[in-house]
N, C-alpha and C. Protein backbone atom coordinates (compact mmCIF):
# COMPACT_ATOMS: atom_id res chain seq x y z
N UNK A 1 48.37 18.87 19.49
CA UNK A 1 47.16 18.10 19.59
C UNK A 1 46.39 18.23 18.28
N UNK A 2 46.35 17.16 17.97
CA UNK A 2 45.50 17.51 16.60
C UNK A 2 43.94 17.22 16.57
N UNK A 3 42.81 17.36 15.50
CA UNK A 3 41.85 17.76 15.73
C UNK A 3 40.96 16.15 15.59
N UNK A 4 39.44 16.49 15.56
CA UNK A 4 38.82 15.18 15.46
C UNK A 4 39.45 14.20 14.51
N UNK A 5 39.15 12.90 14.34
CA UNK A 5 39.53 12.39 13.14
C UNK A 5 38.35 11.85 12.90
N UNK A 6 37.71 11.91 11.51
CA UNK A 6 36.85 10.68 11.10
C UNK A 6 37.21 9.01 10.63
N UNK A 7 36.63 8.15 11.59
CA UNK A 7 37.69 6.84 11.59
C UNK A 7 36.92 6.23 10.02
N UNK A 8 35.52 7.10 9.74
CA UNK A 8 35.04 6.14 8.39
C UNK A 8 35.74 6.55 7.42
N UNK A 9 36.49 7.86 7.68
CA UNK A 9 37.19 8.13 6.21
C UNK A 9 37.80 7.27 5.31
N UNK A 10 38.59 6.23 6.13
CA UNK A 10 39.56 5.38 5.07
C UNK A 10 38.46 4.05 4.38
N UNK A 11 37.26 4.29 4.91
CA UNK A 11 36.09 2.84 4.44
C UNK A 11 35.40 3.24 2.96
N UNK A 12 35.53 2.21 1.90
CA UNK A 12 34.65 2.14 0.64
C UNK A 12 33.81 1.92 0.70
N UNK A 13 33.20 2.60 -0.32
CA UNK A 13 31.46 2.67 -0.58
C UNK A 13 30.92 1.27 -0.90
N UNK A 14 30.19 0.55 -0.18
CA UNK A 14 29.32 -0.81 -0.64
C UNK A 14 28.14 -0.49 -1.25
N UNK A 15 27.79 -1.56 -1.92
CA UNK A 15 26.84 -1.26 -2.44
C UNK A 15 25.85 -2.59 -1.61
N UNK A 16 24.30 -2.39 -1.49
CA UNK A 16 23.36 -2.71 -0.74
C UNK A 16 22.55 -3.20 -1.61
N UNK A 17 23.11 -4.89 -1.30
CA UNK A 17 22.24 -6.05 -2.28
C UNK A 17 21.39 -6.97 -1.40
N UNK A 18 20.72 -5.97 -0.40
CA UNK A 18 19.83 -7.22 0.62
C UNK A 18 18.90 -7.57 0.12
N UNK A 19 17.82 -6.81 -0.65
CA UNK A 19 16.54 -7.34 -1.02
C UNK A 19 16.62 -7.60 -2.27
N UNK A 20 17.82 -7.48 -3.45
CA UNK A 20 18.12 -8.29 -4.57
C UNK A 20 17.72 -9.87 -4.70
N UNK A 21 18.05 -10.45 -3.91
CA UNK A 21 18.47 -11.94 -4.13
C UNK A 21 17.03 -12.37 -3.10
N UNK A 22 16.16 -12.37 -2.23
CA UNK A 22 15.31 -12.54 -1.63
C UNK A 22 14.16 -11.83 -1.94
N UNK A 23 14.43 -11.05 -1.28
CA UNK A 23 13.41 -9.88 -0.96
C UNK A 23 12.24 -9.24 -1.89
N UNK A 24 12.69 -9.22 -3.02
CA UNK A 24 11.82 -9.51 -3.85
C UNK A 24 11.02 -9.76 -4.38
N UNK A 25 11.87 -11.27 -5.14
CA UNK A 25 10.80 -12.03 -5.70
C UNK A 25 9.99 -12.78 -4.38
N UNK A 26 10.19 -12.08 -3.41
CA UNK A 26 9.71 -13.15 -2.19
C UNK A 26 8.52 -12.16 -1.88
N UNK A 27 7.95 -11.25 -2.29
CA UNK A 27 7.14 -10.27 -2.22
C UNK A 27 6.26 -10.26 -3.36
N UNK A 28 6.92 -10.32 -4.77
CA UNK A 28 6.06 -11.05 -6.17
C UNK A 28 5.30 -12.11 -6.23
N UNK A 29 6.02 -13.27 -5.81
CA UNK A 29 5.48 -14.30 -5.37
C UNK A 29 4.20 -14.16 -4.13
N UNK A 30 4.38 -13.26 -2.86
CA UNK A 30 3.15 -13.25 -2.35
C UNK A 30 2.19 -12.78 -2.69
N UNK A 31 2.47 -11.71 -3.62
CA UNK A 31 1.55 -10.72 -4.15
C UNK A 31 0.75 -11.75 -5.16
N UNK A 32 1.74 -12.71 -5.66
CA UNK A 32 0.57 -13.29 -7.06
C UNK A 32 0.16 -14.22 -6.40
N UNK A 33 0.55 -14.55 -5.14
CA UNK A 33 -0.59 -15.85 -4.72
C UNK A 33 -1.52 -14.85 -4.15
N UNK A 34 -1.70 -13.64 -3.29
CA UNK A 34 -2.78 -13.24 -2.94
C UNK A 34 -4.13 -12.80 -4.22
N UNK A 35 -3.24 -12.26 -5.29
CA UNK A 35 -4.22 -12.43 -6.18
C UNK A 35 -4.79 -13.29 -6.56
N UNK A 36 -4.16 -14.44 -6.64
CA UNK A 36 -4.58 -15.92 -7.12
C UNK A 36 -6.45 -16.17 -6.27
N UNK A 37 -5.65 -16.20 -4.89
CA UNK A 37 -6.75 -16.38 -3.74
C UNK A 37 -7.62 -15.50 -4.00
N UNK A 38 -7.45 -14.23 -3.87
CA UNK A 38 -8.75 -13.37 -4.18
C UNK A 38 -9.58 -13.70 -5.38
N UNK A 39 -9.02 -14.04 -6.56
CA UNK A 39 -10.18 -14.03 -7.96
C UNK A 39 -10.62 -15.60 -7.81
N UNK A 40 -10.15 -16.42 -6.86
CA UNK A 40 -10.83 -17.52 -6.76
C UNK A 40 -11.96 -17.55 -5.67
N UNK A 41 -11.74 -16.41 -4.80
CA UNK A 41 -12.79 -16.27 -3.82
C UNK A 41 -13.66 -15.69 -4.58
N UNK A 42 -13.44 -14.36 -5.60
CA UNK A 42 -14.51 -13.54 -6.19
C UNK A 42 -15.18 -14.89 -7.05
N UNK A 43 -15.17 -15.86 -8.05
CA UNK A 43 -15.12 -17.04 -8.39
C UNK A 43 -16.24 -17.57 -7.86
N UNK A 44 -16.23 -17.79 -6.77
CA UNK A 44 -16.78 -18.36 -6.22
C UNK A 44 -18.42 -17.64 -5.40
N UNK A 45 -18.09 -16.52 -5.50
CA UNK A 45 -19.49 -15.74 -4.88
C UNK A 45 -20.33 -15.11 -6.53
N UNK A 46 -21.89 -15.38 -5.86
CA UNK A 46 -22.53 -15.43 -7.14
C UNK A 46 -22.47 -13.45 -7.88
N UNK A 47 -23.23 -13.29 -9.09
CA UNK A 47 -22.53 -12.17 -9.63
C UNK A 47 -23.67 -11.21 -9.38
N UNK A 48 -24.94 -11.50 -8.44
CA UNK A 48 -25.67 -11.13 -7.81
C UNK A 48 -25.04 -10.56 -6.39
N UNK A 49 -24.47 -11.10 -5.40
CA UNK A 49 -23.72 -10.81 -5.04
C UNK A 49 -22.78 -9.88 -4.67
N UNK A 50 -21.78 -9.87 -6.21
CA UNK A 50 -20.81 -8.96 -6.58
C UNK A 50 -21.32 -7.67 -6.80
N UNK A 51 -22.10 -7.95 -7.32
CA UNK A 51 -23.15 -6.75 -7.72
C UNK A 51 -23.35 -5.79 -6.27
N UNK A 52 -23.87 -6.17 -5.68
CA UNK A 52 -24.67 -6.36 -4.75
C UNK A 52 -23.68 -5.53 -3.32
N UNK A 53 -22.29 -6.22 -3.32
CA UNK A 53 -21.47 -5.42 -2.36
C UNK A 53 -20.76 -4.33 -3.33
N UNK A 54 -20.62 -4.39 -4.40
CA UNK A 54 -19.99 -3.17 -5.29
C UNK A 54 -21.17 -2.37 -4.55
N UNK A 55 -22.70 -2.55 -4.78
CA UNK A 55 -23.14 -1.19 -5.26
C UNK A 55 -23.10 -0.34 -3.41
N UNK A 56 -23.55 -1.55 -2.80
CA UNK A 56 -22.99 -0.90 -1.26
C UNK A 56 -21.83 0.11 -0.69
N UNK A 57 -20.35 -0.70 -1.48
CA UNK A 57 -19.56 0.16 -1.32
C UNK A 57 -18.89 1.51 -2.22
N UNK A 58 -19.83 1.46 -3.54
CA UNK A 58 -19.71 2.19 -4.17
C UNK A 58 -20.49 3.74 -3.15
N UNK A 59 -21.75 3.01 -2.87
CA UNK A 59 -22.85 4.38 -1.90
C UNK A 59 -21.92 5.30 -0.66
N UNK A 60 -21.16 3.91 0.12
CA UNK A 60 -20.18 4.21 1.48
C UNK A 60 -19.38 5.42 0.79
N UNK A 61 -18.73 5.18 -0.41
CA UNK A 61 -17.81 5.65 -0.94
C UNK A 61 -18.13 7.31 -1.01
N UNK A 62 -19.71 7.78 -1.60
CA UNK A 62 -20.07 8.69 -2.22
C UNK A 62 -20.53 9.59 -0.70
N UNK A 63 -20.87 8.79 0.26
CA UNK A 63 -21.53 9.25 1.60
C UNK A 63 -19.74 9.77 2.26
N UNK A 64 -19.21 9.15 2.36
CA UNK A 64 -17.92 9.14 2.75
C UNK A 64 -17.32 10.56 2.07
N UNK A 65 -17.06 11.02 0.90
CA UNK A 65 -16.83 12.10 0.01
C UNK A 65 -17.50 13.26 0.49
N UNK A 66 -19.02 13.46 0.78
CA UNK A 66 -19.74 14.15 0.76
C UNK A 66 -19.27 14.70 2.06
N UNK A 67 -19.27 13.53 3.33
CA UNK A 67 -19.14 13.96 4.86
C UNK A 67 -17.92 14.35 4.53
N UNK A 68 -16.26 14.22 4.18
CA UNK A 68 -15.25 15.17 4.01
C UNK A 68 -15.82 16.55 3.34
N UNK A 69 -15.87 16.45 2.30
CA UNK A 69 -16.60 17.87 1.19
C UNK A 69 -16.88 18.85 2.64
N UNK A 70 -18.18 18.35 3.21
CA UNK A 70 -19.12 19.25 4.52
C UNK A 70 -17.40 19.96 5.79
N UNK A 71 -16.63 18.68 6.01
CA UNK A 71 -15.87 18.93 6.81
C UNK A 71 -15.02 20.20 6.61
N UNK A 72 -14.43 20.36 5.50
CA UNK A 72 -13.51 20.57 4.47
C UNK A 72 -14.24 22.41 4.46
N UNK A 73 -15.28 22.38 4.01
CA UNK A 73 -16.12 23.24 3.59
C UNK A 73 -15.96 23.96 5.85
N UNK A 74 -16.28 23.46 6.60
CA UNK A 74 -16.49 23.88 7.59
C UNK A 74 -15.18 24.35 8.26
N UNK A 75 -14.21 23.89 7.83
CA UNK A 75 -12.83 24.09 8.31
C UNK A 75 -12.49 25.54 7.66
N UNK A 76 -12.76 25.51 7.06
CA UNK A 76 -12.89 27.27 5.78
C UNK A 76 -13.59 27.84 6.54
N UNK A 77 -15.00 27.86 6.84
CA UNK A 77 -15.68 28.97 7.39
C UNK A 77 -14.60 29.10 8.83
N UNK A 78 -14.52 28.55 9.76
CA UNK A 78 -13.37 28.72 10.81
C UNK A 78 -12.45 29.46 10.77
C-alpha cells in the first residue's frame, strides 16, 4: 500500500494575469475621474467657504488628537 499522493504535483506554475489587462487601468481611470469631479466641485464653492470648512475640520482634527492623547494617557495610568 503505498502512501498519500499529491495529485498537484505533476501541475505547472501559472502565472496570474487577472488584473493586468482590466483591472487596472479600470481603477486609474476611476480614480482620475473622481478627481476630476472633486476639483470641479471644490471649483465651484466660494474660497470663503473653503476656508471656512478647512478651518472647521482642521479644529475636529486637533479636538480629535487631544481626546486620543487623554485616552492613551489613561490607558497607562490603568
Amino acid at each position: 500500500m503505498s502512501g498519500p499522493t499529491d495529485e498537484t504535483a505533476g501541475d505547472l506554475p501559472v502565472k496570474d494575469t487577472g488584473l493586468n489587462h482590466f483591472g487596472m487601468g479600470g481603477l486609474q481611470e476611476t480614480s482620475t475621474t473622481r478627481t476630476m469631479k472633486s476639483r470641479q466641485a471644490v471649483s465651484r464653492v466660494s474660497r470663503e467657504e473653503l476656508e471656512d470648512r478647512f478651518l472647521r475640520l482642521h479644529d475636529e482634527n486637533i479636538l480629535l488628537k487631544q481626546h486620543a492623547r487623554k485616552q492613551e494617557d489613561k490607558i497607562k495610568r490603568l
